[in-house]
C-alpha atoms as a PDB file:
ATOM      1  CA  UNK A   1       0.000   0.000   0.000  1.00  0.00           C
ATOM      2  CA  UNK A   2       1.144   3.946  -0.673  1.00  0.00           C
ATOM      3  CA  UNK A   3       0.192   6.324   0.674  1.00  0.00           C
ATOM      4  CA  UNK A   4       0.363  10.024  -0.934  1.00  0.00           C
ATOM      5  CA  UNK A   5       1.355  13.128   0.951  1.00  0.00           C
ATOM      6  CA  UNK A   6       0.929  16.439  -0.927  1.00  0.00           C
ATOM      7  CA  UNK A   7       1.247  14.680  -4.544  1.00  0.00           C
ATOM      8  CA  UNK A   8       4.357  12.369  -3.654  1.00  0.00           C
ATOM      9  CA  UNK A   9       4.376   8.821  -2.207  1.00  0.00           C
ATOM     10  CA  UNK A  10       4.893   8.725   1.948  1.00  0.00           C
ATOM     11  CA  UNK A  11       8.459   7.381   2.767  1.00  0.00           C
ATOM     12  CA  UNK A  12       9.863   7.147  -1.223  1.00  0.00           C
ATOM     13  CA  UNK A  13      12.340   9.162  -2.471  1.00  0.00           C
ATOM     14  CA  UNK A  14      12.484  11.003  -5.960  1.00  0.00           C
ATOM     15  CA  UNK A  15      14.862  11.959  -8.172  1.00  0.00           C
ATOM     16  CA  UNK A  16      14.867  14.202 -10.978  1.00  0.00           C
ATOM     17  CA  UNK A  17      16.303  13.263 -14.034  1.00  0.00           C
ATOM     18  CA  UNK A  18      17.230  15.250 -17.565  1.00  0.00           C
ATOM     19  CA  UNK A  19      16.157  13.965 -20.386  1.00  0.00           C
ATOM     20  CA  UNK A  20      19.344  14.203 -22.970  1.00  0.00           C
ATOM     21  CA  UNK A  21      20.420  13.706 -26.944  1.00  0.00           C
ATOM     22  CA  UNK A  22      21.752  10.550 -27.428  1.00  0.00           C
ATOM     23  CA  UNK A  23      22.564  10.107 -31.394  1.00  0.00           C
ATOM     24  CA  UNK A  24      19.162  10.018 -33.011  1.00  0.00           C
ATOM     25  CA  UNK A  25      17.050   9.102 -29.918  1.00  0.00           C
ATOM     26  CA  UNK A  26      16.783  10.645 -26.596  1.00  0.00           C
ATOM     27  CA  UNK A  27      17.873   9.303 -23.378  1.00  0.00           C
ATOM     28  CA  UNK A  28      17.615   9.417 -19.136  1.00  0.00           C
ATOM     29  CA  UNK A  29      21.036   9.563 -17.497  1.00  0.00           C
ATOM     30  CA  UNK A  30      21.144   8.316 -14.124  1.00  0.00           C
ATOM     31  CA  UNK A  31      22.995   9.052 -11.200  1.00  0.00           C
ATOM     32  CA  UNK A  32      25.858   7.148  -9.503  1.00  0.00           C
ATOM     33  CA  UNK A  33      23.505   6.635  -6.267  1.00  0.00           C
ATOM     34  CA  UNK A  34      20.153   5.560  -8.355  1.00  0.00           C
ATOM     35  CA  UNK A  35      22.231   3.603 -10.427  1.00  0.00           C
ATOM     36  CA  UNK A  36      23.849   1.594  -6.928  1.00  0.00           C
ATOM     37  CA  UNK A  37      20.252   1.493  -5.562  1.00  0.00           C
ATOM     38  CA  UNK A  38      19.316  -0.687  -9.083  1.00  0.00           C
ATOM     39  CA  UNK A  39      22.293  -2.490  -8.397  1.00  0.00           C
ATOM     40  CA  UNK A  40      22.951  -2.161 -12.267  1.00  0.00           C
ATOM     41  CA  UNK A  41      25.493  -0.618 -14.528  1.00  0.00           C
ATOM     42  CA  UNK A  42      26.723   0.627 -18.117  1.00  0.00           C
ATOM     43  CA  UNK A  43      25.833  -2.052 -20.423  1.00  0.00           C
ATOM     44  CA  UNK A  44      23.011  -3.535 -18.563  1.00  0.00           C
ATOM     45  CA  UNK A  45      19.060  -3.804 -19.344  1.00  0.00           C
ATOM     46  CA  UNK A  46      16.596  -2.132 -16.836  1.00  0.00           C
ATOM     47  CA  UNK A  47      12.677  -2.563 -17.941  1.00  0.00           C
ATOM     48  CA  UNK A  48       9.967   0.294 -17.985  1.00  0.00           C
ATOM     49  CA  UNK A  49       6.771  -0.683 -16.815  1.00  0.00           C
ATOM     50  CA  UNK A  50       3.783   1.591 -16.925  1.00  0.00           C
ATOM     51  CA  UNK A  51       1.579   1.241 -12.990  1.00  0.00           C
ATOM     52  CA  UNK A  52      -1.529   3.065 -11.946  1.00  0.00           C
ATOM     53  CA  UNK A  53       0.824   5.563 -10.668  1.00  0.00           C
ATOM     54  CA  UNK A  54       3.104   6.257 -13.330  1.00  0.00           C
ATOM     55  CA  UNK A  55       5.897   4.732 -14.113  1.00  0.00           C
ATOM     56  CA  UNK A  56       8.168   2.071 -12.897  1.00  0.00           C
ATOM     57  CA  UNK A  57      12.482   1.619 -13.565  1.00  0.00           C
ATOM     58  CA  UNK A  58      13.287  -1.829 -12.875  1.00  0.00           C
ATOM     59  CA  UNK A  59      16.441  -4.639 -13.451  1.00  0.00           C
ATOM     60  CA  UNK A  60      13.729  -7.287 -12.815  1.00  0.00           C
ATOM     61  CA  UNK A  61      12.217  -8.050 -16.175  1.00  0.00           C
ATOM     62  CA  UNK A  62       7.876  -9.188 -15.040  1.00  0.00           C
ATOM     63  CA  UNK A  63       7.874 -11.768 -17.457  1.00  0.00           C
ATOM     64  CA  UNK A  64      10.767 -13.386 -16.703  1.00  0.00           C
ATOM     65  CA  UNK A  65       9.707 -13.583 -12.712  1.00  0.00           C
ATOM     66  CA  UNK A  66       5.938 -15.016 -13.538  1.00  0.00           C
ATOM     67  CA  UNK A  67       7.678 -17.768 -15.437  1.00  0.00           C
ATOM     68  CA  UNK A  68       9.723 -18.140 -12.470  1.00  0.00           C
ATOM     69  CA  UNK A  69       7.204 -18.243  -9.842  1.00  0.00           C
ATOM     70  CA  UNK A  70       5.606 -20.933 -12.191  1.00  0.00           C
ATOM     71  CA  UNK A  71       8.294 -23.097 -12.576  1.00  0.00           C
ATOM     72  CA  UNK A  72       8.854 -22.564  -8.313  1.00  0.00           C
ATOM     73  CA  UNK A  73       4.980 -23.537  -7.997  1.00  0.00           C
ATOM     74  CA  UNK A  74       5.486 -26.610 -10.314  1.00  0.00           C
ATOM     75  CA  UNK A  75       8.753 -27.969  -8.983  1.00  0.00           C
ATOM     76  CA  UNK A  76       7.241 -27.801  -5.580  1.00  0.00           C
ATOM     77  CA  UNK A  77       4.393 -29.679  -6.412  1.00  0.00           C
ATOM     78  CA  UNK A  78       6.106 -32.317  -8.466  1.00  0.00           C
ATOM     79  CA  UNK A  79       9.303 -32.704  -6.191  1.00  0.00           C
ATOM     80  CA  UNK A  80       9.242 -36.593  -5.954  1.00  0.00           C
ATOM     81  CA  UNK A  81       8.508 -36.838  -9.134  1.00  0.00           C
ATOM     82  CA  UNK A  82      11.883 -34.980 -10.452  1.00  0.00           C
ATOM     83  CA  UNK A  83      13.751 -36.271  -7.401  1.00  0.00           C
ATOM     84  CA  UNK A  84      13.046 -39.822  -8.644  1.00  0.00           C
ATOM     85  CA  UNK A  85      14.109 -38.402 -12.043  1.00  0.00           C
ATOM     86  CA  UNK A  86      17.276 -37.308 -10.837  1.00  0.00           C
ATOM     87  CA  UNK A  87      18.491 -40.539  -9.715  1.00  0.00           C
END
């Protein structure tokens, strides 16, 4: 749950970023700390997804983690069955 205090999420913090020229397209440049706080770095893929609140920055691709949590839900249920395969 968030809550919103004068326009702006309780307890998150924001960060303004400039929108810059990058060859033919245009481009966000992040800073050092944001950049730490992803835990990413030059080179690597962070995914946009739109929320009912705006927008969301990401390293964690969605689809990627619901195939995950379906392949944890179906190894859980069929453990003996793939521990009997692994013999």
């Amino acid at each position: 749950m968030v809550f919103v205090m004068n326009g702006k999420p309780e307890g998150v913090s924001m960060v303004a970023l400039k929108l810059t020229s990058i060859g033919n397209s245009v481009g966000l440049v992040l800073p050092k700390e944001t950049l730490s706080k992803l835990n990413v770095e030059k080179g690597d893929v962070v995914y946009l997804t739109e929320t009912p609140d705006g927008y969301r920055i990401t390293p964690y691709d969605p689809d990627f983690e619901q195939q995950m949590a379906a392949a944890r839900r179906i190894t859980k249920k069929r453990r003996n069955a793939l521990r009997e395969l692994a013999r």
